[in-house]
N, C-alpha and C. Protein backbone atom coordinates (compact mmCIF):
# COMPACT_ATOMS: atom_id res chain seq x y z
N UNK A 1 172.33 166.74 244.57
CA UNK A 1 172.76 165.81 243.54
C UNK A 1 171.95 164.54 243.67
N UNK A 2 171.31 164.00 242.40
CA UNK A 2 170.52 162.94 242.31
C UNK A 2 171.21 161.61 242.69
N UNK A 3 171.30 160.59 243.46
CA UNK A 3 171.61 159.17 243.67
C UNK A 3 172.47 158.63 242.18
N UNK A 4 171.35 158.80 240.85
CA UNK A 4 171.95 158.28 239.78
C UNK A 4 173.08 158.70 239.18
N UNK A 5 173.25 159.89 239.59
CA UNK A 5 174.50 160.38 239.10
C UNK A 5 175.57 160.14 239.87
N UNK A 6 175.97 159.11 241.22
CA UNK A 6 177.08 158.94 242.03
C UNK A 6 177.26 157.70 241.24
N UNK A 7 176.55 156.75 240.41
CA UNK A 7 177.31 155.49 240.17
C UNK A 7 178.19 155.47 239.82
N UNK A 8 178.74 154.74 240.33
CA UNK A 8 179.99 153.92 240.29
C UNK A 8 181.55 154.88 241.47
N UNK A 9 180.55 155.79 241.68
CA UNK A 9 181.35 156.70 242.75
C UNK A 9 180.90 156.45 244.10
N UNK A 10 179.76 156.46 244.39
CA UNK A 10 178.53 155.75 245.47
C UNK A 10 180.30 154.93 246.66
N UNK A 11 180.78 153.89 246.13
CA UNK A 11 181.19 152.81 247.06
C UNK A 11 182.61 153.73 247.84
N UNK A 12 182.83 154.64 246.41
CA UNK A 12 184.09 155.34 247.34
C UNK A 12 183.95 156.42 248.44
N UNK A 13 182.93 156.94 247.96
CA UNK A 13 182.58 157.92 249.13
C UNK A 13 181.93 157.19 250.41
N UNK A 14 181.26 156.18 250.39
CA UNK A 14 181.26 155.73 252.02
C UNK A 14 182.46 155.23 252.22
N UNK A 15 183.17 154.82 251.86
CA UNK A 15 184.67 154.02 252.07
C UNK A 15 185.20 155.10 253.04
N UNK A 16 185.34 156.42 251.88
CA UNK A 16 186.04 157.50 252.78
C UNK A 16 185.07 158.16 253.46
N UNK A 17 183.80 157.91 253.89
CA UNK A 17 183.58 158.34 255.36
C UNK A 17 183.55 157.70 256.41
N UNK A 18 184.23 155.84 256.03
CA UNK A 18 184.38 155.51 256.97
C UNK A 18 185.82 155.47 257.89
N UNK A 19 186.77 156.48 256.70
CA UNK A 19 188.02 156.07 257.21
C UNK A 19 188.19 156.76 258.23
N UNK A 20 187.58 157.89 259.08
CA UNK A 20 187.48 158.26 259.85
C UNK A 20 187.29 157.38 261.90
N UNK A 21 186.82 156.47 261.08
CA UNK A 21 186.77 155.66 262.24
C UNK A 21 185.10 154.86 262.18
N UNK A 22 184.49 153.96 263.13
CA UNK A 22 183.23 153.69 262.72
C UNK A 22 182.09 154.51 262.70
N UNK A 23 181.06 153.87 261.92
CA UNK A 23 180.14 155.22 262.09
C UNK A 23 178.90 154.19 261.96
N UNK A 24 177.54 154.94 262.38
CA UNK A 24 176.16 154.02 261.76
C UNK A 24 175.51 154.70 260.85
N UNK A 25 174.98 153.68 260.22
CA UNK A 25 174.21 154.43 258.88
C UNK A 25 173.60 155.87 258.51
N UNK A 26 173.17 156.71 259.95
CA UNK A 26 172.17 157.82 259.74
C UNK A 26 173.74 159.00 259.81
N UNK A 27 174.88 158.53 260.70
CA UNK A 27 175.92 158.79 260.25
C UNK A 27 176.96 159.26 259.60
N UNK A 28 176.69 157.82 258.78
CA UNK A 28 177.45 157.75 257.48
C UNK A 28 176.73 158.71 256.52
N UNK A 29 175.39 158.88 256.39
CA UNK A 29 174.75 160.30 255.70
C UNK A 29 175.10 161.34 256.15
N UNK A 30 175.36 161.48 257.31
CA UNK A 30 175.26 162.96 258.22
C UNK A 30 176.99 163.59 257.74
N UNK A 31 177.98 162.83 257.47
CA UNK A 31 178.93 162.87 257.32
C UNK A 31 179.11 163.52 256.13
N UNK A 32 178.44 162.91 255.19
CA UNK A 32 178.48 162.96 253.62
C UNK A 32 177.55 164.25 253.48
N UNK A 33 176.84 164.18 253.95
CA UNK A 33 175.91 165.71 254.10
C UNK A 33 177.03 166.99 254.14
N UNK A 34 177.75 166.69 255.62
CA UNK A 34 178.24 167.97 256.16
C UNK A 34 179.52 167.49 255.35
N UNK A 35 180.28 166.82 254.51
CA UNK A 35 181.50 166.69 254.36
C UNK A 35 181.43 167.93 252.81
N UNK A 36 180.02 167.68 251.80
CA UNK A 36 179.94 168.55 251.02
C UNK A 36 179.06 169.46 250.83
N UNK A 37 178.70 169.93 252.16
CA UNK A 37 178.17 171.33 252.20
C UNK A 37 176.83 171.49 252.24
N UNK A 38 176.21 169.98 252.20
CA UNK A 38 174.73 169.59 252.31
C UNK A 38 174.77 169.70 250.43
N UNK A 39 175.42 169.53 249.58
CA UNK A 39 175.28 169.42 248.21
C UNK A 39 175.06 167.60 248.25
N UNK A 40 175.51 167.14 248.71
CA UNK A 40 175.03 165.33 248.75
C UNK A 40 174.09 165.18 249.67
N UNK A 41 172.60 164.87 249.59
CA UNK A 41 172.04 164.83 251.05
C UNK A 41 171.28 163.17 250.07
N UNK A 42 171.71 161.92 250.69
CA UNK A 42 171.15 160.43 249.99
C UNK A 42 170.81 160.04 250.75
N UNK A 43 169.35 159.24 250.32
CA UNK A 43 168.26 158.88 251.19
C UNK A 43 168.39 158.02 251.72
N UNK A 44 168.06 157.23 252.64
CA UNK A 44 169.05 155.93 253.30
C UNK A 44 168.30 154.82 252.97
N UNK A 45 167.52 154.92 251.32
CA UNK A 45 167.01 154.03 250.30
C UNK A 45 168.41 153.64 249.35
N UNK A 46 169.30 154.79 249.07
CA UNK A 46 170.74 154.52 248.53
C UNK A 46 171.15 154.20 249.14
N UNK A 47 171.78 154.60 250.70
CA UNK A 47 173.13 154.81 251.31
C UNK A 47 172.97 153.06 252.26
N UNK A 48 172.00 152.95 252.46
CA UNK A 48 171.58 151.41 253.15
C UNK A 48 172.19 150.24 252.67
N UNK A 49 171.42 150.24 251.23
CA UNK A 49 171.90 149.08 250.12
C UNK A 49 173.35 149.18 249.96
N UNK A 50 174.09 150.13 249.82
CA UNK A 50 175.27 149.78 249.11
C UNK A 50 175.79 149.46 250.67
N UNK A 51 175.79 150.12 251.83
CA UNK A 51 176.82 149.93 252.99
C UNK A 51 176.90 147.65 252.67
N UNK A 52 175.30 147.32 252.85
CA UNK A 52 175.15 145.96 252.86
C UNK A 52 176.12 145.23 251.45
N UNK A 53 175.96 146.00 250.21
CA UNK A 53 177.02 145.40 249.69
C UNK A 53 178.58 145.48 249.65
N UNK A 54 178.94 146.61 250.12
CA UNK A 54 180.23 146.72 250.81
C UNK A 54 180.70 145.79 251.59
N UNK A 55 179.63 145.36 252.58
CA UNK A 55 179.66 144.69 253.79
C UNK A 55 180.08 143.42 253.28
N UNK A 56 178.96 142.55 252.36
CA UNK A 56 179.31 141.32 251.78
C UNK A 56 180.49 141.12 251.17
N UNK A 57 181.03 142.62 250.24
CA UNK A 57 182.10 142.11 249.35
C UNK A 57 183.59 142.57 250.46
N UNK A 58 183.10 142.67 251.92
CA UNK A 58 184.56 142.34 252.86
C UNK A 58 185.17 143.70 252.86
N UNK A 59 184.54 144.82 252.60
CA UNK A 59 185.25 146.14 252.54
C UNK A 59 184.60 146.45 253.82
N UNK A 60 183.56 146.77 253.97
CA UNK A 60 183.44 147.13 255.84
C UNK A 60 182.76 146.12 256.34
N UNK A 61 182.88 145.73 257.68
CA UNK A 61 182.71 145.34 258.89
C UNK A 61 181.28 145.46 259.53
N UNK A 62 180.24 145.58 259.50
CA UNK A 62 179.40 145.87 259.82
C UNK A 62 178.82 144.90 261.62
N UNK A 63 178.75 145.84 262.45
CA UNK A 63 178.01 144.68 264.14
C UNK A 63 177.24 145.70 264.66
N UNK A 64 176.32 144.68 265.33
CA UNK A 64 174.97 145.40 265.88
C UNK A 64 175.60 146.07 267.44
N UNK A 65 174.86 147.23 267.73
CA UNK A 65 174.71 147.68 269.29
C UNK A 65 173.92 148.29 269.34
N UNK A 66 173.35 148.18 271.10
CA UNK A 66 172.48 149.09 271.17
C UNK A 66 172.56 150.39 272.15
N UNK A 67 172.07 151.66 271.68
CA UNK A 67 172.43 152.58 272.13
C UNK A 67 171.18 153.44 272.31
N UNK A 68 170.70 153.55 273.68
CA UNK A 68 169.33 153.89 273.95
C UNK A 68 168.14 153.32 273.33
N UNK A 69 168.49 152.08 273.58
CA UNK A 69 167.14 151.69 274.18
C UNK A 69 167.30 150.90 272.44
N UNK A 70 167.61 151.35 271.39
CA UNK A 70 167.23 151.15 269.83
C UNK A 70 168.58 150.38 269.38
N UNK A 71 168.68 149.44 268.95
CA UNK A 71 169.39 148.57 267.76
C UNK A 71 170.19 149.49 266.85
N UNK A 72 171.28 149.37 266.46
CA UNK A 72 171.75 150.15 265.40
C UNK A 72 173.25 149.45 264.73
N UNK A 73 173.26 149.44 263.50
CA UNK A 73 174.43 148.93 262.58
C UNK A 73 175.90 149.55 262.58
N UNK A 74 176.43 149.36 263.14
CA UNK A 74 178.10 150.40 262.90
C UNK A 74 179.22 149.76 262.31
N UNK A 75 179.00 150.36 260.97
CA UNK A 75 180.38 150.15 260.36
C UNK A 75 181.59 150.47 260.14
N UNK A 76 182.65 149.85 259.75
CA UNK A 76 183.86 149.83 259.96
C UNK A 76 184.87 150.00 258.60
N UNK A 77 185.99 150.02 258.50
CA UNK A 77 186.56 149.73 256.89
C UNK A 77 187.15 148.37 257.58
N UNK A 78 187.34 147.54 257.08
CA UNK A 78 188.03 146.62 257.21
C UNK A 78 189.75 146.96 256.16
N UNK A 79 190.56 145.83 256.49
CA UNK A 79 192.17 146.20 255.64
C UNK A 79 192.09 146.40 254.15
N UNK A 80 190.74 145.24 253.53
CA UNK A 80 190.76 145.20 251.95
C UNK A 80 189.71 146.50 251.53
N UNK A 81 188.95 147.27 252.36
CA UNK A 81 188.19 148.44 252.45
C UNK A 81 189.33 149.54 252.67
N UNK A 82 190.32 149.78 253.12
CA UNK A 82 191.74 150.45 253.28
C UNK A 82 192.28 150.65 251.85
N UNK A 83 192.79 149.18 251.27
CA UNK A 83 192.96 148.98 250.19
C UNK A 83 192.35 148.92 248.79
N UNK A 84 190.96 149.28 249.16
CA UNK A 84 190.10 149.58 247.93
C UNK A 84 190.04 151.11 247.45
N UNK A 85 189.77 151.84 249.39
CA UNK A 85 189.86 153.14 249.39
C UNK A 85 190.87 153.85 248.47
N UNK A 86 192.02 153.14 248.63
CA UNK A 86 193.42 154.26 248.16
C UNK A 86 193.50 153.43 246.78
N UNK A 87 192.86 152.31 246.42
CA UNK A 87 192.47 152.53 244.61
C UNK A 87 191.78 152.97 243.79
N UNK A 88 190.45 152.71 244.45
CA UNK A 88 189.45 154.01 244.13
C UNK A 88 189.85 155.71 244.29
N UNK A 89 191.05 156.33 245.30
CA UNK A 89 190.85 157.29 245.08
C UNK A 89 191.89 157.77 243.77
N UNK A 90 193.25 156.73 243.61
CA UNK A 90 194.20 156.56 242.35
C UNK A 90 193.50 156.74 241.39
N UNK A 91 191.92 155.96 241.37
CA UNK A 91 191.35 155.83 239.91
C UNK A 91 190.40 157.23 239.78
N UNK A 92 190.02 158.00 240.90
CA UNK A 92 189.58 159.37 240.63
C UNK A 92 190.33 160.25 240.20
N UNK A 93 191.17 160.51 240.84
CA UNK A 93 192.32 161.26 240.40
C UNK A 93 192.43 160.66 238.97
N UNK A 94 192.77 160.18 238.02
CA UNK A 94 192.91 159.96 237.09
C UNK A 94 191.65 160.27 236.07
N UNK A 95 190.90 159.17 236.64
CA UNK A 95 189.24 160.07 235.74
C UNK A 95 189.42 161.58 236.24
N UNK A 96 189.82 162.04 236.63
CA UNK A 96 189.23 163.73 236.62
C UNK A 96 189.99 164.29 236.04
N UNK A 97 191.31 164.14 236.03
CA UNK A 97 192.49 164.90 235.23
C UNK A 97 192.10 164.56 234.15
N UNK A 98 191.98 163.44 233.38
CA UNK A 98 191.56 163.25 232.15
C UNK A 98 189.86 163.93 232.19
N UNK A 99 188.72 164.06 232.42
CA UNK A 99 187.42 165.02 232.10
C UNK A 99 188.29 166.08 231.81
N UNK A 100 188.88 166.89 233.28
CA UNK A 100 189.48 168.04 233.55
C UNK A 100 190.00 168.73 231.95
N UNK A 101 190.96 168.09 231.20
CA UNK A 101 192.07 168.31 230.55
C UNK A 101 190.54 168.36 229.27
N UNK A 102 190.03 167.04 229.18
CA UNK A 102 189.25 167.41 228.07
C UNK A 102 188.56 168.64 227.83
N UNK A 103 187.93 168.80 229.01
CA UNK A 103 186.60 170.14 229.10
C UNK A 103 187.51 171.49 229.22
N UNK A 104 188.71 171.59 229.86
CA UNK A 104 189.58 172.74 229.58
C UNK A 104 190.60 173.09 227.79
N UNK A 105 190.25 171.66 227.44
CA UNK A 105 191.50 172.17 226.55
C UNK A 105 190.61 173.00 224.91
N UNK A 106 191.18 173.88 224.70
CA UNK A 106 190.22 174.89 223.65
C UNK A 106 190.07 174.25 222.86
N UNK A 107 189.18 174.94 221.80
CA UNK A 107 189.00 174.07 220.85
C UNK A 107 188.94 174.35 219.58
N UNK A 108 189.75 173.49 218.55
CA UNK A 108 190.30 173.79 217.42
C UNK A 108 190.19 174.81 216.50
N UNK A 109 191.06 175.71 215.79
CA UNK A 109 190.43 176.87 215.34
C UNK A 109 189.08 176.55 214.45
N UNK A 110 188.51 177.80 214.41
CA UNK A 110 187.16 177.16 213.13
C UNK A 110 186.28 176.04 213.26
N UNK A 111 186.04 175.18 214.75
CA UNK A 111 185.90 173.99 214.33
C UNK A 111 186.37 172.86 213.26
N UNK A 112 187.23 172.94 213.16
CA UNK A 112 188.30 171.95 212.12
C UNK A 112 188.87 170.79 212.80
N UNK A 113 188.57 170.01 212.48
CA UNK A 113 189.12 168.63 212.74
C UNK A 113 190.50 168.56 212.11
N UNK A 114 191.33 168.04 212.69
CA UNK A 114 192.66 167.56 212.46
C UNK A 114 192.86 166.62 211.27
N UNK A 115 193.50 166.83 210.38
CA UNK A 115 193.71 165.58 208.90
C UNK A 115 194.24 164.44 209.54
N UNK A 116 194.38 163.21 209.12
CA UNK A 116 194.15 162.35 209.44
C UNK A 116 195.64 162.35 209.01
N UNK A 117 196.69 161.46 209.70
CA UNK A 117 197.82 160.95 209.31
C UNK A 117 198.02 159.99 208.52
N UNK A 118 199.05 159.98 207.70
CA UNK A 118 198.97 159.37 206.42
C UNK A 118 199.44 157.93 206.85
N UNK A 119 199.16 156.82 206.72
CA UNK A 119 199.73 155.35 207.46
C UNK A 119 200.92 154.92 206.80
């Protein structure tokens, strides 16, 4: 799956791979990789930028350590990253039942549009 097609989905899915506990960036891919089957594999040209704006807008936590010998970023959810998580996932659930219902529900005999109600 292409990068452009996660917008506006992009912030929830690191959210929920961080609720797992902290993780660092190569990580936070590796997660998202194996969480859908290697069907998400994002280059850490996407997955970089947004962790940093997450970071700014107070949803994760981001501190340096080093672990052999190399520097590395590990992030965190913070409480309002908790609380974004479980609105963002309210607001999926909802966008999908509504696609869902559209793309399942048949469609009108004949192609016929419905008459318009009289006001």
């Amino acid at each position: 799956m292409r990068a452009e097609e996660l917008k506006g989905h992009l912030d929830a899915l690191l959210l929920a791979t961080l609720e797992g506990g902290p993780r660092h960036g190569y990580a936070v891919i590796e997660a998202l990789r194996q969480s859908t089957g290697g069907r998400l594999d994002l280059p850490t040209g996407t997955i970089y930028p947004a962790l940093r704006r997450l970071e700014q807008a107070g949803l994760i936590a981001g501190t340096w350590s080093v672990v052999g010998g190399r520097r590395r970023r590990e992030y965190q959810l913070t409480p309002a990253g908790v609380r974004a998580l479980s609105g963002r996932r309210a607001a999926w659930r909802d966008f999908s039942d509504i696609v869902t219902s559209a793309l399942e529900t048949p469609n009108l005999e004949n192609g016929a549009c419905p008459s318009p109600s009289p006001a």
